[in-house]
C-alpha atoms as a PDB file:
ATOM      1  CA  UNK A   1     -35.121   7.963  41.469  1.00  0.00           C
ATOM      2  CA  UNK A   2     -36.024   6.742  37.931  1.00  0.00           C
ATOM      3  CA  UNK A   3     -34.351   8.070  34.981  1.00  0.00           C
ATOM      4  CA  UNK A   4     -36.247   8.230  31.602  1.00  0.00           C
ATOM      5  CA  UNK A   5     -33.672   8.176  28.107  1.00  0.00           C
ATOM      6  CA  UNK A   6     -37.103   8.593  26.178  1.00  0.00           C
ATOM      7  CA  UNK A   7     -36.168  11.331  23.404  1.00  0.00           C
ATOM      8  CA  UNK A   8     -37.655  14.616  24.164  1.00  0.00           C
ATOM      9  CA  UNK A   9     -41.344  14.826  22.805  1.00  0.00           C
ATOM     10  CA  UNK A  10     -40.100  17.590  20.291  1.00  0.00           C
ATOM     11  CA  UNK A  11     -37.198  15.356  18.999  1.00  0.00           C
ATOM     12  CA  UNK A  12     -37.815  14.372  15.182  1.00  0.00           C
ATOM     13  CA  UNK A  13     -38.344  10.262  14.575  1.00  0.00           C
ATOM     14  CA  UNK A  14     -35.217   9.245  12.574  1.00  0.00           C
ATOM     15  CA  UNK A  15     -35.021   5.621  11.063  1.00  0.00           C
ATOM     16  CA  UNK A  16     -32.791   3.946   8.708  1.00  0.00           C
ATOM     17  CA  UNK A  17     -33.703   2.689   5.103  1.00  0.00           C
ATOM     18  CA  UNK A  18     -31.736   0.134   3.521  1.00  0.00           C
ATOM     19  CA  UNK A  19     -29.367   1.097   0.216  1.00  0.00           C
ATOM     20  CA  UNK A  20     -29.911  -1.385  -2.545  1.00  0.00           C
ATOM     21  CA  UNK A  21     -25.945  -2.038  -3.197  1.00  0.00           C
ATOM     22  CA  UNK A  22     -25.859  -0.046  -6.823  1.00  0.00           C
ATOM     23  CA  UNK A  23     -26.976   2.957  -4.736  1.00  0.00           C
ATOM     24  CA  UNK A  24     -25.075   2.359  -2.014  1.00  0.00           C
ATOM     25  CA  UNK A  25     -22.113   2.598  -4.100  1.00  0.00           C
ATOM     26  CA  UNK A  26     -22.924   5.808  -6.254  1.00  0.00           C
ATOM     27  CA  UNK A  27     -22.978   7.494  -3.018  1.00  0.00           C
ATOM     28  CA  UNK A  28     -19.999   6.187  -1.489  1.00  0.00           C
ATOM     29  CA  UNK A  29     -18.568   7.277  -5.169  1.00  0.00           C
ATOM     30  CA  UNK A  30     -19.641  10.934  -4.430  1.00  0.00           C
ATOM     31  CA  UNK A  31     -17.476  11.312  -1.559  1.00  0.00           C
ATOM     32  CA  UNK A  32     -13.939  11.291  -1.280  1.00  0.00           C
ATOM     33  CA  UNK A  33     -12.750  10.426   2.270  1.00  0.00           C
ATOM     34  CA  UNK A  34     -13.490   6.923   4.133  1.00  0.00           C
ATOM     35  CA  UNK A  35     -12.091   4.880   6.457  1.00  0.00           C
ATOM     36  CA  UNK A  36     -10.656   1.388   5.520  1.00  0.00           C
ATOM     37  CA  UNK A  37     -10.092  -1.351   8.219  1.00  0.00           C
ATOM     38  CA  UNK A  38      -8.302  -4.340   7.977  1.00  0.00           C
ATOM     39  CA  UNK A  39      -5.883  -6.755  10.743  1.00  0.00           C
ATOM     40  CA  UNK A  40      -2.549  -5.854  12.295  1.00  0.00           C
ATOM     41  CA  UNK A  41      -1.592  -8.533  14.772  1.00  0.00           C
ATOM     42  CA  UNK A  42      -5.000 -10.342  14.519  1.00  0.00           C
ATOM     43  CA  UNK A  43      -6.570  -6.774  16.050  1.00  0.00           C
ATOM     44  CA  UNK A  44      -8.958  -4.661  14.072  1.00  0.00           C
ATOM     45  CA  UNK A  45      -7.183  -1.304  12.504  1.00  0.00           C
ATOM     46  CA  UNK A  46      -8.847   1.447  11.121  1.00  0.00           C
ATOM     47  CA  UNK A  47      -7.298   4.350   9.109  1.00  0.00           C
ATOM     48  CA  UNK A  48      -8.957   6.992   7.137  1.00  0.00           C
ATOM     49  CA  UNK A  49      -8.091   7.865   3.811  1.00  0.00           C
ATOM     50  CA  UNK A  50      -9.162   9.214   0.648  1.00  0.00           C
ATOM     51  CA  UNK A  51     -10.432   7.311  -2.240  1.00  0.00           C
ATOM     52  CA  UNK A  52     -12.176   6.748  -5.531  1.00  0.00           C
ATOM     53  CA  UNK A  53     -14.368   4.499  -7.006  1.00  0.00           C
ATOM     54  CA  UNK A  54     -13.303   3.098 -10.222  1.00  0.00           C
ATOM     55  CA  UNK A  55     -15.508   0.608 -12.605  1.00  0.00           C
ATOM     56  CA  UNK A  56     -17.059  -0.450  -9.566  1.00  0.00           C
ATOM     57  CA  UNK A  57     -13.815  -0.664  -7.082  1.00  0.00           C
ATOM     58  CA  UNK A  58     -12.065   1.466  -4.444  1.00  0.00           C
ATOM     59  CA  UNK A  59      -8.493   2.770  -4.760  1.00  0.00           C
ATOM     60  CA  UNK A  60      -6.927   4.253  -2.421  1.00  0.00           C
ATOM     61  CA  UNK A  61      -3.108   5.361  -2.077  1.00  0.00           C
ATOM     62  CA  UNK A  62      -0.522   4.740   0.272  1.00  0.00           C
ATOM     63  CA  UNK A  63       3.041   4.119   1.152  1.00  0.00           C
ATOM     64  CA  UNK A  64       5.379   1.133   0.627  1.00  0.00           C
ATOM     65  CA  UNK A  65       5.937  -0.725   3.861  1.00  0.00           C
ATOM     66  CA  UNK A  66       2.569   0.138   5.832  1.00  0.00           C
ATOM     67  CA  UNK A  67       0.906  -1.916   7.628  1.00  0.00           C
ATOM     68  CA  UNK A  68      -2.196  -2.093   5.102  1.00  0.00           C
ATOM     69  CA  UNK A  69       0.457  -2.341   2.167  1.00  0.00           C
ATOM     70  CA  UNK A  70       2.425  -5.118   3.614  1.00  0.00           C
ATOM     71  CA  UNK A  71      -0.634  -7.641   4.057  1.00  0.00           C
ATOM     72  CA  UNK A  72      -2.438  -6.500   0.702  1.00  0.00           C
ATOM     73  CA  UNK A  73       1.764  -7.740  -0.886  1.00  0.00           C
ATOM     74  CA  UNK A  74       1.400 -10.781   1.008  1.00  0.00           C
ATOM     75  CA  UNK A  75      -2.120 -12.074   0.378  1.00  0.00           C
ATOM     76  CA  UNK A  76      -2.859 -15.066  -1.991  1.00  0.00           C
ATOM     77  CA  UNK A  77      -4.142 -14.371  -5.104  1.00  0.00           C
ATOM     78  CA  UNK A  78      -7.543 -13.141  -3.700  1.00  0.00           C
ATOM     79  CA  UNK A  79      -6.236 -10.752  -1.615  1.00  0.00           C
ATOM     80  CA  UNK A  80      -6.773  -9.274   2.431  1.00  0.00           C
ATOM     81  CA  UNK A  81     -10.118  -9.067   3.698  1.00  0.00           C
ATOM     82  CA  UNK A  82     -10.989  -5.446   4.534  1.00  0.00           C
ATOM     83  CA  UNK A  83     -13.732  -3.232   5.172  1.00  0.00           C
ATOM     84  CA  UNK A  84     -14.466   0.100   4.036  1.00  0.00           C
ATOM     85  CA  UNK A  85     -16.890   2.663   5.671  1.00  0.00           C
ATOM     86  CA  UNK A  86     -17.798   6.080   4.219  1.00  0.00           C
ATOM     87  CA  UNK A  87     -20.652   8.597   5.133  1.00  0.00           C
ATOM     88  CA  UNK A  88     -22.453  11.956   5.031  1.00  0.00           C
ATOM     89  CA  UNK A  89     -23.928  12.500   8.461  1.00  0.00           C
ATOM     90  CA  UNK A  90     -25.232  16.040   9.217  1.00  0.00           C
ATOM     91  CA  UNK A  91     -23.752  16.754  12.744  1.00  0.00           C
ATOM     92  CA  UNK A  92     -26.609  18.131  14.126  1.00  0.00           C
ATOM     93  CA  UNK A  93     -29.768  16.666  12.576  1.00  0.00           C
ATOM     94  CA  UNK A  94     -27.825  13.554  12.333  1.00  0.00           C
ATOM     95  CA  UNK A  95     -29.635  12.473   8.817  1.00  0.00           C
ATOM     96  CA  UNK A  96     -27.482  11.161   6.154  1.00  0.00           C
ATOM     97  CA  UNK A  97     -26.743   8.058   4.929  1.00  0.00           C
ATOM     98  CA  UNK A  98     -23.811   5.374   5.583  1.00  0.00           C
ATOM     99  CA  UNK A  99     -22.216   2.444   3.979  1.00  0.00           C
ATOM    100  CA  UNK A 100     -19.996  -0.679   4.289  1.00  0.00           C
ATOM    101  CA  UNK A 101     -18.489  -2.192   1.932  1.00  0.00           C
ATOM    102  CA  UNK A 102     -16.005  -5.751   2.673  1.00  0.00           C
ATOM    103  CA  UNK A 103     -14.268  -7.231   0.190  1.00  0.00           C
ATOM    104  CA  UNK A 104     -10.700  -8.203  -0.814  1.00  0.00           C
ATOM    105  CA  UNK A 105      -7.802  -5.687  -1.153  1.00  0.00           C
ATOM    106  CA  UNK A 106      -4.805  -6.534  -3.288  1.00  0.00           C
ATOM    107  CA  UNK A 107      -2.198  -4.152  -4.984  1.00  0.00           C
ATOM    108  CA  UNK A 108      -2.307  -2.735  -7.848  1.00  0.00           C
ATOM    109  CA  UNK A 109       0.496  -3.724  -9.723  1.00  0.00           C
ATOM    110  CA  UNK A 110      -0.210  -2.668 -13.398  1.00  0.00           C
ATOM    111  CA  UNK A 111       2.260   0.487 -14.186  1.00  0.00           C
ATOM    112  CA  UNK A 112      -0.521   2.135 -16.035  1.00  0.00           C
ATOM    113  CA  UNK A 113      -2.816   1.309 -13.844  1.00  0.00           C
ATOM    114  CA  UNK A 114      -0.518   2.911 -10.756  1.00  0.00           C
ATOM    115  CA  UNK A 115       0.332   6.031 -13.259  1.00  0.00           C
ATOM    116  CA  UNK A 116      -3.576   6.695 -13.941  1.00  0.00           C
ATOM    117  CA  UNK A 117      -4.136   6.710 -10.275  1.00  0.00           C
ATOM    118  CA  UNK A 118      -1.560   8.692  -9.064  1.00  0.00           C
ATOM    119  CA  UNK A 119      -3.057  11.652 -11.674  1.00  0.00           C
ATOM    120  CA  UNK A 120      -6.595  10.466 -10.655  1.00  0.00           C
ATOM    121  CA  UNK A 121      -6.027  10.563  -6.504  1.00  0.00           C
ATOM    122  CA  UNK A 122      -4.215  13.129  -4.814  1.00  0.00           C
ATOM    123  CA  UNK A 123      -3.484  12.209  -1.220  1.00  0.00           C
ATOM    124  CA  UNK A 124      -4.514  14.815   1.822  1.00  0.00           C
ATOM    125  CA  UNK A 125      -1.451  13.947   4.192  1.00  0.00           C
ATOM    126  CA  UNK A 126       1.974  14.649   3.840  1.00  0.00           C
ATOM    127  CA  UNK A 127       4.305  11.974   2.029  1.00  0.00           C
ATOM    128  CA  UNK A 128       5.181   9.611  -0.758  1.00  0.00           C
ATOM    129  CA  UNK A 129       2.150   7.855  -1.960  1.00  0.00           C
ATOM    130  CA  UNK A 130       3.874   5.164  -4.574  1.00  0.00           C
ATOM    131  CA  UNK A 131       1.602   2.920  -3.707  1.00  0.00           C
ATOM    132  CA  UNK A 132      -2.053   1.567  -4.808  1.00  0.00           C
ATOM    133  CA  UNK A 133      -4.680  -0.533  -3.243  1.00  0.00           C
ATOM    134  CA  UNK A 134      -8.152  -1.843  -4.948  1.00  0.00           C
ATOM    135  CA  UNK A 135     -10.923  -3.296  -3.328  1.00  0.00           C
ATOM    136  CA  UNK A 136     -12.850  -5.834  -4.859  1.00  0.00           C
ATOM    137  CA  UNK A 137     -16.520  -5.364  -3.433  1.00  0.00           C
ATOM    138  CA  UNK A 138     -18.258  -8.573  -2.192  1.00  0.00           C
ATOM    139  CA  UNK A 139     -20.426  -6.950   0.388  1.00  0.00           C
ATOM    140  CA  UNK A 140     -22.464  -3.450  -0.452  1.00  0.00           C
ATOM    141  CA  UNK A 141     -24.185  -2.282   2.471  1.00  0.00           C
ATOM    142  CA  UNK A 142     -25.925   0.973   3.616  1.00  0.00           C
ATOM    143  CA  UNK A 143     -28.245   2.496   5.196  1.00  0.00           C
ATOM    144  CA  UNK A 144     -29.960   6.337   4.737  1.00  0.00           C
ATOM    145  CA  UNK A 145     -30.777   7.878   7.928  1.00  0.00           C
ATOM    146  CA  UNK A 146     -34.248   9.554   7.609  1.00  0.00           C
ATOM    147  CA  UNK A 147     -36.373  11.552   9.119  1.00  0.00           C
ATOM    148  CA  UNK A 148     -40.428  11.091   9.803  1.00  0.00           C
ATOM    149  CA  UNK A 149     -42.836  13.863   9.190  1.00  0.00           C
ATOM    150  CA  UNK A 150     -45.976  14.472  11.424  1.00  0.00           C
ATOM    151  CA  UNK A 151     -47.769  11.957   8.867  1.00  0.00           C
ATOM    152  CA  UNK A 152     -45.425   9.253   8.881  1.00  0.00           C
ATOM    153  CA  UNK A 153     -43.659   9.747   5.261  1.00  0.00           C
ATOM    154  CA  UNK A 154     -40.101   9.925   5.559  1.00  0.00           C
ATOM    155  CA  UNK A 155     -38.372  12.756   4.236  1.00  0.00           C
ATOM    156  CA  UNK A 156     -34.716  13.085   4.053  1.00  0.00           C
END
């Protein structure tokens, strides 16, 4: 017996449009939760956290002594190679938009800097945030998940 995974004739045609990276970023500036992965014993780890977008960066808090924290202390000068993921997918018609950003994370170390954060970003879980991380940007990705009308223009 032969299975079909064809969509369902009344299922709407979604495709994805590539973000230009300026755009890409104003959006992922217009959220405030994302998900930031990085290594921990050579193995991909991802953690979600809040963040913001600052000239063009993302901060994010955390705590001394994490796992993040820890390699961003002991990087070289140009810091750990991360990525960062944020979105706005509608659960059920599954149209939104989604981008990736990879760069280099290194701590911020600046007391003013670190001050103006911690009034600027206030962490959703439970305990001390004394720490900062920034992202330097060297890849903007993202893609908006559309979808097709009868006549073949997108609409979002």
């Amino acid at each position: 017996m032969s299975t079909s995974l064809t969509p369902a004739a009344s299922a709407p045609t979604r495709r994805a449009v590539e973000l230009d990276p300026a755009e890409a970023l104003r959006l992922l500036g217009g959220v405030s939760l994302g998900r930031i992965v990085f290594t921990r014993h050579a193995l991909p780890t991802i953690r979600p956290v809040n963040h913001l977008l600052d000239n063009g960066d993302i901060v994010i808090r955390t705590q001394e002594g994490t796992a993040l924290t820890t390699r961003a202390h002991e990087a070289d000068d140009r810091g750990v190679v991360v990525a960062y993921e944020a979105d706005s997918i509608d659960p059920e018609t599954h149209l939104g938009w989604s981008v990736v950003v990879t760069g280099y994370a290194l701590p911020v170390t600046d007391p003013a800097d670190l001050a103006r954060y911690r009034t600027m970003l206030t962490p959703w879980v439970t305990g001390t945030m004394d720490q900062a991380i920034r992202i330097r940007p060297e890849l903007v990705t993202g893609v908006r998940l559309t979808s097709t009308a009868g006549d073949g223009a997108p609409s979002a």
